[in-house]
C-alpha atoms as a PDB file:
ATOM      1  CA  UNK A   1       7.558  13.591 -23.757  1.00  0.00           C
ATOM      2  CA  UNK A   2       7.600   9.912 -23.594  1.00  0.00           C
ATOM      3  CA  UNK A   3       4.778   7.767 -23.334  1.00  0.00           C
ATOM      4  CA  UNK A   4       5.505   6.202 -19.838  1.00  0.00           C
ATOM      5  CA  UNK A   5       5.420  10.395 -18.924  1.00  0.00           C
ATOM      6  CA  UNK A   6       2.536  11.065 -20.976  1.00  0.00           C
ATOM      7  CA  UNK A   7       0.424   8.341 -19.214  1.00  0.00           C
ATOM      8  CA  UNK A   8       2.108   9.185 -15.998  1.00  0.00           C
ATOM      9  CA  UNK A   9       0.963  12.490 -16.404  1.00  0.00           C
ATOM     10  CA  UNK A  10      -2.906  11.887 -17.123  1.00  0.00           C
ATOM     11  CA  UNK A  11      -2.784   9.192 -13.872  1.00  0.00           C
ATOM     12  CA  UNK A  12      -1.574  11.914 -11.905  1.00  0.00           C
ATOM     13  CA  UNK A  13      -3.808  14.381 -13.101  1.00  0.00           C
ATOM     14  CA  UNK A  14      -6.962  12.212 -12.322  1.00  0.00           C
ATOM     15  CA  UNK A  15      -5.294  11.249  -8.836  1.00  0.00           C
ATOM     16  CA  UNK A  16      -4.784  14.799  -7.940  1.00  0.00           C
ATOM     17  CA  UNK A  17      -1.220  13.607  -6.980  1.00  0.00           C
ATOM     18  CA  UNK A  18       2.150  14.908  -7.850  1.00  0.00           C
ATOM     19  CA  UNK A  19       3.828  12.492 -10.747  1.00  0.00           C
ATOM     20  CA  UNK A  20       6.672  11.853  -8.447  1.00  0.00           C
ATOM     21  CA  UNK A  21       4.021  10.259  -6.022  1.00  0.00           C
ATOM     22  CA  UNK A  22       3.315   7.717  -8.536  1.00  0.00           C
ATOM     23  CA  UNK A  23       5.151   4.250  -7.898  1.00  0.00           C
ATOM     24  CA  UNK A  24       5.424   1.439 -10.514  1.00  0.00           C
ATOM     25  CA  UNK A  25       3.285  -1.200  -8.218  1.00  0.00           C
ATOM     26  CA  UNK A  26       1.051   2.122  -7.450  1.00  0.00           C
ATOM     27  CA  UNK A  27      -2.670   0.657  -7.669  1.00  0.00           C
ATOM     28  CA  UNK A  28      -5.372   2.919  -8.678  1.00  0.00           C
ATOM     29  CA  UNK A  29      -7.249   1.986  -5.531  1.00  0.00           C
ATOM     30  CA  UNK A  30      -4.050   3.259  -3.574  1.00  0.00           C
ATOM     31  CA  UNK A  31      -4.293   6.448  -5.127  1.00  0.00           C
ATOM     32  CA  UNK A  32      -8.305   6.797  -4.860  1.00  0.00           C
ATOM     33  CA  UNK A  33      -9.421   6.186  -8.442  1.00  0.00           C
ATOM     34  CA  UNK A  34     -12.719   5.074  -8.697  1.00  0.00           C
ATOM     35  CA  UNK A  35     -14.170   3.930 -11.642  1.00  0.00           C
ATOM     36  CA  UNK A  36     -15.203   6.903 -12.999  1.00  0.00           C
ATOM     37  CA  UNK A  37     -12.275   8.485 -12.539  1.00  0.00           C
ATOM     38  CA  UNK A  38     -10.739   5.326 -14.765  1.00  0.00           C
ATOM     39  CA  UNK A  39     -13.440   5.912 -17.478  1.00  0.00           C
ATOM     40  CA  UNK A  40     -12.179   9.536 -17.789  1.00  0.00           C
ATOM     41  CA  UNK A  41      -8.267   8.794 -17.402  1.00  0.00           C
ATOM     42  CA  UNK A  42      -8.752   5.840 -20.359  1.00  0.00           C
ATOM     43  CA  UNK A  43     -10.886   8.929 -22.580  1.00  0.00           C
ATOM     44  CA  UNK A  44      -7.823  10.752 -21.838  1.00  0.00           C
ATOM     45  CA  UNK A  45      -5.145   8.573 -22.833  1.00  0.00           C
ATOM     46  CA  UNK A  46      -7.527   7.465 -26.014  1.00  0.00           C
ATOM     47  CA  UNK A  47      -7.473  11.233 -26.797  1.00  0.00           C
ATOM     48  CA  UNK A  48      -3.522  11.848 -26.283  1.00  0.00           C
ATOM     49  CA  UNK A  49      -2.133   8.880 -28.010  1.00  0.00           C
ATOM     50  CA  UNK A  50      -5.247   8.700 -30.866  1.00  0.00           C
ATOM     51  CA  UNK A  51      -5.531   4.887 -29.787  1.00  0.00           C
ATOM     52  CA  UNK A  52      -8.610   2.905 -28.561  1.00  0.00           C
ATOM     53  CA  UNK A  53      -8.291   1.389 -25.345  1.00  0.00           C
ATOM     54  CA  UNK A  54     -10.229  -2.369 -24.992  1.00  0.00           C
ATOM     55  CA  UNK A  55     -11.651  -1.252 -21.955  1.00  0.00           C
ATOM     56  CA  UNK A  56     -15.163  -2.128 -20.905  1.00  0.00           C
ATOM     57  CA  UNK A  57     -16.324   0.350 -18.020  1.00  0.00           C
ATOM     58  CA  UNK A  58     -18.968  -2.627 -16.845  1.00  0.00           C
ATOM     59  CA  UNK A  59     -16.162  -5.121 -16.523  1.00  0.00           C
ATOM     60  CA  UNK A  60     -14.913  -5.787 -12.854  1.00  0.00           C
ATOM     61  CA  UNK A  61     -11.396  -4.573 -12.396  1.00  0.00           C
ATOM     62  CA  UNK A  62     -10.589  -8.320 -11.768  1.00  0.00           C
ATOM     63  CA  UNK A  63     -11.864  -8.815 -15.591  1.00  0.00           C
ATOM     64  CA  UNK A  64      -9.675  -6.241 -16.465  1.00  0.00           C
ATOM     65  CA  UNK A  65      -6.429  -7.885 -15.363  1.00  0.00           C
ATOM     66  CA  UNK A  66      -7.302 -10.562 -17.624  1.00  0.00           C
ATOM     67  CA  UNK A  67      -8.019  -8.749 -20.225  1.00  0.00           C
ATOM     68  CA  UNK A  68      -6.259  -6.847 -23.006  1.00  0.00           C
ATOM     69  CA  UNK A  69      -6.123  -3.650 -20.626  1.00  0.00           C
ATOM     70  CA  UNK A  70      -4.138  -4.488 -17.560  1.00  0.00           C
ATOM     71  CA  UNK A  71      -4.930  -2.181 -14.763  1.00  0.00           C
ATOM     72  CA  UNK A  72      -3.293  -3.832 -11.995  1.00  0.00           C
ATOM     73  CA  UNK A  73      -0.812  -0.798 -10.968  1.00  0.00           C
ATOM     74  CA  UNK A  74       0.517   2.134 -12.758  1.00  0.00           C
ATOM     75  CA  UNK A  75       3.392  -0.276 -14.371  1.00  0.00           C
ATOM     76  CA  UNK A  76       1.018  -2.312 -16.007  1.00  0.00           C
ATOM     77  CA  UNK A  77      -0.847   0.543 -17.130  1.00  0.00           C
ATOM     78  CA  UNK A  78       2.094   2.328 -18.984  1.00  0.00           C
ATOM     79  CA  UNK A  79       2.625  -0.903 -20.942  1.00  0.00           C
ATOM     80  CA  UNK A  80      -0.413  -1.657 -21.742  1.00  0.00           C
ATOM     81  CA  UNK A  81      -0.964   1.910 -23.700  1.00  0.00           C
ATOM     82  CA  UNK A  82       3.058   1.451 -24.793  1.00  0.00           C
ATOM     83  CA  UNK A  83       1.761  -1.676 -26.533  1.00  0.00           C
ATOM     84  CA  UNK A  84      -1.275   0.169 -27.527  1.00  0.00           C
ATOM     85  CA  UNK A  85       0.655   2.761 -29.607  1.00  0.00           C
ATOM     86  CA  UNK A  86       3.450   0.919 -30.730  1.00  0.00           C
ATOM     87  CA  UNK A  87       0.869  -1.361 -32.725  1.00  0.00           C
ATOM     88  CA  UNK A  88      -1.068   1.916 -33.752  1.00  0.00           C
END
């Protein structure tokens, strides 16, 4: 399974949403992730890919987009942790 699946998979998973439901501009706020459900899904993908995300659970999600962790939609997402474990 690739990584883009992988990832896809965990989103989905903490969504409660059918992977084929997930879209590339997909937000997390579209698909009802709060931040919780973010601190678990970024555990999760820490814990399949043996990576550590920089992700800081008190940062805003506007901090977040600027930072090394982009969370702006589900696209963004799967290359962040693509980067993540190509450089791991």
């Amino acid at each position: 399974m690739s990584v883009k699946d992988q990832v896809l998979t965990i989103i989905a998973r903490q969504a409660l949403v059918d992977v084929s439901d997930l879209k590339p501009e997909t937000t997390l706020d579209a698909l009802g992730i709060d931040s919780l459900g973010l601190v678990e899904a970024v555990f999760a993908i820490e814990e399949t890919f043996d990576i550590s995300v920089p992700y800081n659970a008190n940062q805003t999600r506007d901090d977040v987009v600027e930072g090394e962790f982009n969370i702006t939609n589900i696209a963004a997402i799967v290359a962040a942790v693509e980067g993540l474990v190509a450089n791991a």
